[in-house]
N, C-alpha and C. Protein backbone atom coordinates (compact mmCIF):
# COMPACT_ATOMS: atom_id res chain seq x y z
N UNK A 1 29.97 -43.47 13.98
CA UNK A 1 29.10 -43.30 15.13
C UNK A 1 28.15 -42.13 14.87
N UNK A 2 26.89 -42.43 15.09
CA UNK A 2 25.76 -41.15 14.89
C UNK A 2 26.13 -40.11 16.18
N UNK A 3 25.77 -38.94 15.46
CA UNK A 3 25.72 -38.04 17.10
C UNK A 3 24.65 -37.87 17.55
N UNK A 4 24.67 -37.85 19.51
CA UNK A 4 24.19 -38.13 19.86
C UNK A 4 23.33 -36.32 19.91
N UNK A 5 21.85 -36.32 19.94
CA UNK A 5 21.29 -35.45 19.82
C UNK A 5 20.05 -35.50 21.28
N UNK A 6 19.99 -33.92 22.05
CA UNK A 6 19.05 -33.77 22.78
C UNK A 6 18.27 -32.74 22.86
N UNK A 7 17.11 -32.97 23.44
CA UNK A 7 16.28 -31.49 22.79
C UNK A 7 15.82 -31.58 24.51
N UNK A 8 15.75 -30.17 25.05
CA UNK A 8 15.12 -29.87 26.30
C UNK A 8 13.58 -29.44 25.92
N UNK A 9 12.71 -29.51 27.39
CA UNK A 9 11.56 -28.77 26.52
C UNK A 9 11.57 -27.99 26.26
N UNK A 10 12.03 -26.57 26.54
CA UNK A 10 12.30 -25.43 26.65
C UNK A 10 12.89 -25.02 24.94
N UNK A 11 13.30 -26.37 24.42
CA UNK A 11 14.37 -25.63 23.38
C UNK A 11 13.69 -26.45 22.02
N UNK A 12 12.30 -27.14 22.34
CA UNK A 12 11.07 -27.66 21.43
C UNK A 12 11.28 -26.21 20.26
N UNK A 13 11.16 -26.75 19.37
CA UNK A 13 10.73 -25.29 18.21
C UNK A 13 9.75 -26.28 17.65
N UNK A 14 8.39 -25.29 17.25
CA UNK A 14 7.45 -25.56 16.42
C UNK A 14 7.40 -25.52 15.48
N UNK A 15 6.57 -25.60 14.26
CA UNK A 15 6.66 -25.24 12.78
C UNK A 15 5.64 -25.48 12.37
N UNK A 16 4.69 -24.94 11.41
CA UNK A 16 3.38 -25.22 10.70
C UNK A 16 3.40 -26.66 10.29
N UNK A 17 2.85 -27.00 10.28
CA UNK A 17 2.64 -28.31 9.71
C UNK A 17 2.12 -28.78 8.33
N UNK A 18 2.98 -29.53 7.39
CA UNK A 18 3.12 -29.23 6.48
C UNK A 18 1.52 -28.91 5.39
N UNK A 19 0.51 -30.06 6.07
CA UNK A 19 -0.35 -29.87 5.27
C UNK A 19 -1.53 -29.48 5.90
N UNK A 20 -1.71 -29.45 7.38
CA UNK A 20 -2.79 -28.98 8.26
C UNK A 20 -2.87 -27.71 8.75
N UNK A 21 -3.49 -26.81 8.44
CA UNK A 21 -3.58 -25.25 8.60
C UNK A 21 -3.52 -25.90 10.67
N UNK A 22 -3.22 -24.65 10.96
CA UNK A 22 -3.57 -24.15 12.49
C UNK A 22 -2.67 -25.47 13.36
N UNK A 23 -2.12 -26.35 12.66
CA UNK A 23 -1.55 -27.60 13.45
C UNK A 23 0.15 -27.07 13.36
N UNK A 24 0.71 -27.64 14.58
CA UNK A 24 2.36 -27.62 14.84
C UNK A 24 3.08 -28.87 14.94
N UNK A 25 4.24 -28.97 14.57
CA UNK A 25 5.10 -30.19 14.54
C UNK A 25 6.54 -29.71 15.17
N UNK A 26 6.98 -30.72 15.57
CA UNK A 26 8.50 -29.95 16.05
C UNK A 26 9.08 -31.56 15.60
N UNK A 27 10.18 -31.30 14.78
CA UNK A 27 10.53 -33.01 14.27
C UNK A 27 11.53 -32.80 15.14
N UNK A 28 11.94 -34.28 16.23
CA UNK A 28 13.02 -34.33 16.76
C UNK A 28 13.86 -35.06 16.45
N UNK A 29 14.10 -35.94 15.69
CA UNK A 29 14.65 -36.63 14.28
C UNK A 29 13.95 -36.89 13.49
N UNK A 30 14.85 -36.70 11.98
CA UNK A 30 13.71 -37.19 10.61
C UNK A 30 14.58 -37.10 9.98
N UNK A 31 14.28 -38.13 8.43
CA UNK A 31 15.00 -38.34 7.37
C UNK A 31 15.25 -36.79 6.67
N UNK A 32 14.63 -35.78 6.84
CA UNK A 32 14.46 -34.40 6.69
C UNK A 32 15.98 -34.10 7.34
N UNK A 33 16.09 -33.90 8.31
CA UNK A 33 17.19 -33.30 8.87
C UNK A 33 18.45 -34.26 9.55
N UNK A 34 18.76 -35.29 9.66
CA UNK A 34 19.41 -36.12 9.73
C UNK A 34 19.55 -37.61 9.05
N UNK A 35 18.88 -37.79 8.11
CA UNK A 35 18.81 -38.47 7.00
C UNK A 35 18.88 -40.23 7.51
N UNK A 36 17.83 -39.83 9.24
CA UNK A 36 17.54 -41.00 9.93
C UNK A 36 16.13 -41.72 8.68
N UNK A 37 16.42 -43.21 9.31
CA UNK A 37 15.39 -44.32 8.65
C UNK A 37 13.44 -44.59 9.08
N UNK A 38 13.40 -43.28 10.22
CA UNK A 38 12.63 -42.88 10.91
C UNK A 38 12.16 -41.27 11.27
N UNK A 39 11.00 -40.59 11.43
CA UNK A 39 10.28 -39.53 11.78
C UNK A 39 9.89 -39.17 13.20
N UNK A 40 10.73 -39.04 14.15
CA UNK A 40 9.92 -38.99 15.62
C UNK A 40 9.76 -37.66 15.32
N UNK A 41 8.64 -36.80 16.24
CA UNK A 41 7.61 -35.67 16.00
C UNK A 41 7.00 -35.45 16.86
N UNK A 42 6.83 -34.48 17.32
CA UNK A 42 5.96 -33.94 18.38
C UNK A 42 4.65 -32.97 17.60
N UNK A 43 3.14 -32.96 17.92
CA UNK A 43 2.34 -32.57 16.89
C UNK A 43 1.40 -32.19 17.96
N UNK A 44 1.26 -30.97 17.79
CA UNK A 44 0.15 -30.01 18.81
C UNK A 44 -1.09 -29.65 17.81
N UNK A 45 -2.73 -30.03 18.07
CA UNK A 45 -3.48 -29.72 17.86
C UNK A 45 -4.47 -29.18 18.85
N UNK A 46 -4.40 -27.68 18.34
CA UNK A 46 -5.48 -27.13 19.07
C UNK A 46 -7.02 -27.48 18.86
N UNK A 47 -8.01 -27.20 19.80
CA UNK A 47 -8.95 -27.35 19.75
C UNK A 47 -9.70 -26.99 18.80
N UNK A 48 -10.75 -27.50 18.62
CA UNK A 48 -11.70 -27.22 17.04
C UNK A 48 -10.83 -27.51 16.11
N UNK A 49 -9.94 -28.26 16.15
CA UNK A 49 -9.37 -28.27 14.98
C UNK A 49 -9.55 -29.78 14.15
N UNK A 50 -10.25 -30.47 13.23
CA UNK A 50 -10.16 -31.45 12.57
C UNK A 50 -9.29 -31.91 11.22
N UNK A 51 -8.31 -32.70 11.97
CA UNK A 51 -8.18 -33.07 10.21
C UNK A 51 -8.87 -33.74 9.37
N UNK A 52 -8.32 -33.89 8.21
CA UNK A 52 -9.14 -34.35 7.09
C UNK A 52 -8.72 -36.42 7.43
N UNK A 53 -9.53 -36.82 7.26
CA UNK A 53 -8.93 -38.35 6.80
C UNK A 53 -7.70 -38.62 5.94
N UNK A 54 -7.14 -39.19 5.98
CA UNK A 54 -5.90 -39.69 5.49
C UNK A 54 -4.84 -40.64 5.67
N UNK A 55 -3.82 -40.90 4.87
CA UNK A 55 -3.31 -42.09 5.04
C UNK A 55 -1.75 -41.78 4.79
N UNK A 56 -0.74 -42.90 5.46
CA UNK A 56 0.66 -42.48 4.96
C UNK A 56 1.38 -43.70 4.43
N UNK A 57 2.46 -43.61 3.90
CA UNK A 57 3.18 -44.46 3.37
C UNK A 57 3.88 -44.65 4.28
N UNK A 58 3.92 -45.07 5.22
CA UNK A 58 4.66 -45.70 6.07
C UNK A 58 3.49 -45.67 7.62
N UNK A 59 4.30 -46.34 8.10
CA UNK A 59 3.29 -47.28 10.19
C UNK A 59 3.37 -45.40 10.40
N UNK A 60 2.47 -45.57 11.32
CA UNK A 60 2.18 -44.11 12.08
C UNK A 60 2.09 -44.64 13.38
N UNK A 61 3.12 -44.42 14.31
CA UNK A 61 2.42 -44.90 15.55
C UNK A 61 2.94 -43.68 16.48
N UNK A 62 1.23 -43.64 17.56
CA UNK A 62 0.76 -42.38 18.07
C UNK A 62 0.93 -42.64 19.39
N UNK A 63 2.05 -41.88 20.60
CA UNK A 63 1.47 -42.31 21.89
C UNK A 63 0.95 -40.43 22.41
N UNK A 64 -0.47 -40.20 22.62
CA UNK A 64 -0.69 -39.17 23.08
C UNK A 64 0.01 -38.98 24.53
N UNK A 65 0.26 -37.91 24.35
CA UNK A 65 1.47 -37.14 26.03
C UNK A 65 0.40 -35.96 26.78
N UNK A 66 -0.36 -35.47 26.20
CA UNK A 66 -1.37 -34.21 26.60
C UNK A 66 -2.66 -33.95 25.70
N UNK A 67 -3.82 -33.76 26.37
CA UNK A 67 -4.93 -33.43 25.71
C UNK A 67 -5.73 -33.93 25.85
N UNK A 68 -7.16 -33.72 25.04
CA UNK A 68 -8.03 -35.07 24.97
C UNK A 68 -9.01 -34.87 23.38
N UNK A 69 -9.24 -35.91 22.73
CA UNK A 69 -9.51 -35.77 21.15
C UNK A 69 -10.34 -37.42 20.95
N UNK A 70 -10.12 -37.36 19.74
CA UNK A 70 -10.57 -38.70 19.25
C UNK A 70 -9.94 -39.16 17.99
N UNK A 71 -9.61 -40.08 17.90
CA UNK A 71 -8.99 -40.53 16.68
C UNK A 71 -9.78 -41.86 15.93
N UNK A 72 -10.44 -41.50 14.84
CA UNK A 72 -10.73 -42.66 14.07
C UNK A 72 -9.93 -43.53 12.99
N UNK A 73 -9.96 -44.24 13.27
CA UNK A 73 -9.02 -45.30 12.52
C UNK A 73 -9.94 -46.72 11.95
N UNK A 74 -9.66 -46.81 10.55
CA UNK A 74 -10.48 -47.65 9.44
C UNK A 74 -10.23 -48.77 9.98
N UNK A 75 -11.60 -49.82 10.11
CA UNK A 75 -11.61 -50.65 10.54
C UNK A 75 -11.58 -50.82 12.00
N UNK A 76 -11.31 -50.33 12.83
CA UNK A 76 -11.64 -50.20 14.15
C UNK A 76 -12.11 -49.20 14.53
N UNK A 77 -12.54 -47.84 14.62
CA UNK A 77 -13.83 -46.73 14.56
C UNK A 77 -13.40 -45.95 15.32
N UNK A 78 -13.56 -45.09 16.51
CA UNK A 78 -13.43 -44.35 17.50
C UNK A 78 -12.52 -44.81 18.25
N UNK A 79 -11.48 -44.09 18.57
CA UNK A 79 -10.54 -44.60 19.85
C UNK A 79 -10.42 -42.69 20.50
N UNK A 80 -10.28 -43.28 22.00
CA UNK A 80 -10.36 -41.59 22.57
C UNK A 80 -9.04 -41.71 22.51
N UNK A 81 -8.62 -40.24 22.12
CA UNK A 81 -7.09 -39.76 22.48
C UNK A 81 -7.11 -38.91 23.73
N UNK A 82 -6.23 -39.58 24.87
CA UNK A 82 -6.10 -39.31 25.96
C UNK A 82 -4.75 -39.47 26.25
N UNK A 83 -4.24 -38.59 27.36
CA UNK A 83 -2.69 -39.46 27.85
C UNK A 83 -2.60 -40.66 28.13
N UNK A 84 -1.85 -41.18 27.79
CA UNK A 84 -1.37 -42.64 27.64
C UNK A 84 -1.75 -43.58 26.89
N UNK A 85 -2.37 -43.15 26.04
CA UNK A 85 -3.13 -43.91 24.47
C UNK A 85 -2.33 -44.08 23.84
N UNK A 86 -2.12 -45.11 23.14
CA UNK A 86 -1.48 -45.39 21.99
C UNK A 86 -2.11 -46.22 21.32
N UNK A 87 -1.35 -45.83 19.67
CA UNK A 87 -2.20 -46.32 19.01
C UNK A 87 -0.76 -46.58 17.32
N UNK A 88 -1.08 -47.70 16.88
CA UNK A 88 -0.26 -47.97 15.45
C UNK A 88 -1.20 -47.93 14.48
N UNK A 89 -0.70 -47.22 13.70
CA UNK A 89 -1.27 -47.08 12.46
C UNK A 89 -0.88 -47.88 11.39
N UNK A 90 -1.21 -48.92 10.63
CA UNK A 90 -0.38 -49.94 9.85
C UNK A 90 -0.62 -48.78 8.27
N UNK A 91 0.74 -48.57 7.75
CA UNK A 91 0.68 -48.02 6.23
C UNK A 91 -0.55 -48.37 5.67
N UNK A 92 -1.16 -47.73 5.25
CA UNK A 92 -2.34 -47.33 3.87
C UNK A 92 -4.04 -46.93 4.71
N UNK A 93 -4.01 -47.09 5.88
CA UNK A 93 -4.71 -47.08 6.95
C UNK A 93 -5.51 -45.58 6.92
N UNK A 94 -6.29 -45.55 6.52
CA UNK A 94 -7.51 -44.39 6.84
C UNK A 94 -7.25 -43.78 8.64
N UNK A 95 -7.35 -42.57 8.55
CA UNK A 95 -7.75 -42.44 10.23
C UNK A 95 -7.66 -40.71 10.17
N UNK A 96 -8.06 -40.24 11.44
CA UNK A 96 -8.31 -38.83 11.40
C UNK A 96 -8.16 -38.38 12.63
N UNK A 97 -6.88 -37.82 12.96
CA UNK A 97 -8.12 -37.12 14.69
C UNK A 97 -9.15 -35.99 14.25
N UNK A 98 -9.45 -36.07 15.73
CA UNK A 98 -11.37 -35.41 15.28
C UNK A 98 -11.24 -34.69 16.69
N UNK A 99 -12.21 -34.48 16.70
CA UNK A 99 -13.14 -33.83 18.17
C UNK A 99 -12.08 -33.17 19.25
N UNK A 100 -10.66 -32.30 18.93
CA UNK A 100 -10.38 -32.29 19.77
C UNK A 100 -10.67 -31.28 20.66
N UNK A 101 -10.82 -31.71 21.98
CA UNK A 101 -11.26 -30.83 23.21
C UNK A 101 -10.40 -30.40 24.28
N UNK A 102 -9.19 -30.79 24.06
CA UNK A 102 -8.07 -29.78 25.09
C UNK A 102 -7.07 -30.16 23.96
N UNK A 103 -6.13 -29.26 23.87
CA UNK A 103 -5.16 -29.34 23.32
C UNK A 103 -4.58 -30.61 23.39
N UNK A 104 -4.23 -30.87 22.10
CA UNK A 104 -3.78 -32.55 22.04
C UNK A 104 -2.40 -31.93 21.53
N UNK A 105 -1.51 -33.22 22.25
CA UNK A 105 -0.09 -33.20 21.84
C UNK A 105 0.49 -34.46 21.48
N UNK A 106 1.04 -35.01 20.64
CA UNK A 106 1.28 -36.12 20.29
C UNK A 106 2.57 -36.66 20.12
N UNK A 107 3.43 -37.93 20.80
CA UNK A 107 4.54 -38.20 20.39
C UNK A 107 4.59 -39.40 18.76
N UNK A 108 4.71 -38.51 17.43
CA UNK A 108 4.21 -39.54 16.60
C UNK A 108 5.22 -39.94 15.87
N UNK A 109 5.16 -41.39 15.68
CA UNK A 109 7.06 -41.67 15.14
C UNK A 109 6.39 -42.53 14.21
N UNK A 110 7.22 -42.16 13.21
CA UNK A 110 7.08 -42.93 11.40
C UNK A 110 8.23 -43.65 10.89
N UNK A 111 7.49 -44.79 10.94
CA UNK A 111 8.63 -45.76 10.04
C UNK A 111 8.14 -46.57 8.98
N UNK A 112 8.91 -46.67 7.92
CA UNK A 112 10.16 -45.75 7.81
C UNK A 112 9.88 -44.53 7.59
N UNK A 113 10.72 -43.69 7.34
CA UNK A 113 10.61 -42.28 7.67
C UNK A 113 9.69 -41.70 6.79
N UNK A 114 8.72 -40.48 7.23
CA UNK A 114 7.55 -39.94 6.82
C UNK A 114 8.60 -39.04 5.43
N UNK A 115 8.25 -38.98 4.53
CA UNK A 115 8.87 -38.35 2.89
C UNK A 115 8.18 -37.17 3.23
């Protein structure tokens, strides 16, 4: 039986993110620390902050919880990141958030799990 694991908000810990200066992640399961088949993640970008384009080896799927931004994604162009957006990213998939203008927070879960 897996154990069962809970995180309050209060007890969120952040962490640099591995490859985006000024960005935070708080993994709340990952093949990293419980050697789950999946990446759920919480990912705070402050404002002015752009990432670079990029892509992952595995689905990226994004449901924004706070903020407001933009996310481009190859082949379909501009999507606003707002609360209650969601969005799947299919593996090898170009995309970027961009423009963000209030602090964006993201619930982003990777399968299979982000390496």
């Amino acid at each position: 039986m897996n154990d069962v694991k809970v995180i309050q908000k209060a007890d969120v810990k952040w962490e640099p993110h591995p490859q985006l200066p000024n960005v935070e992640v708080s993994y709340l399961v990952s093949h990293r620390d419980e050697n789950m088949d999946l990446t759920c993640m919480l990912v705070h970008i402050p404002p002015g902050v752009d990432a670079p384009k990029h892509t992952h080896e595995c689905d990226d799927i994004v449901y924004v919880l706070k903020g407001k931004a933009k996310i481009w994604v190859e082949g379909i162009g501009e999507v606003s990141a707002v609360p209650g957006t969601f969005v799947r990213i299919p593996k090898g998939v170009l995309h970027q958030p961009h423009d963000v203008e209030e602090d964006l927070i993201v619930y982003d879960v990777f399968y299979p799990f982000l390496a």
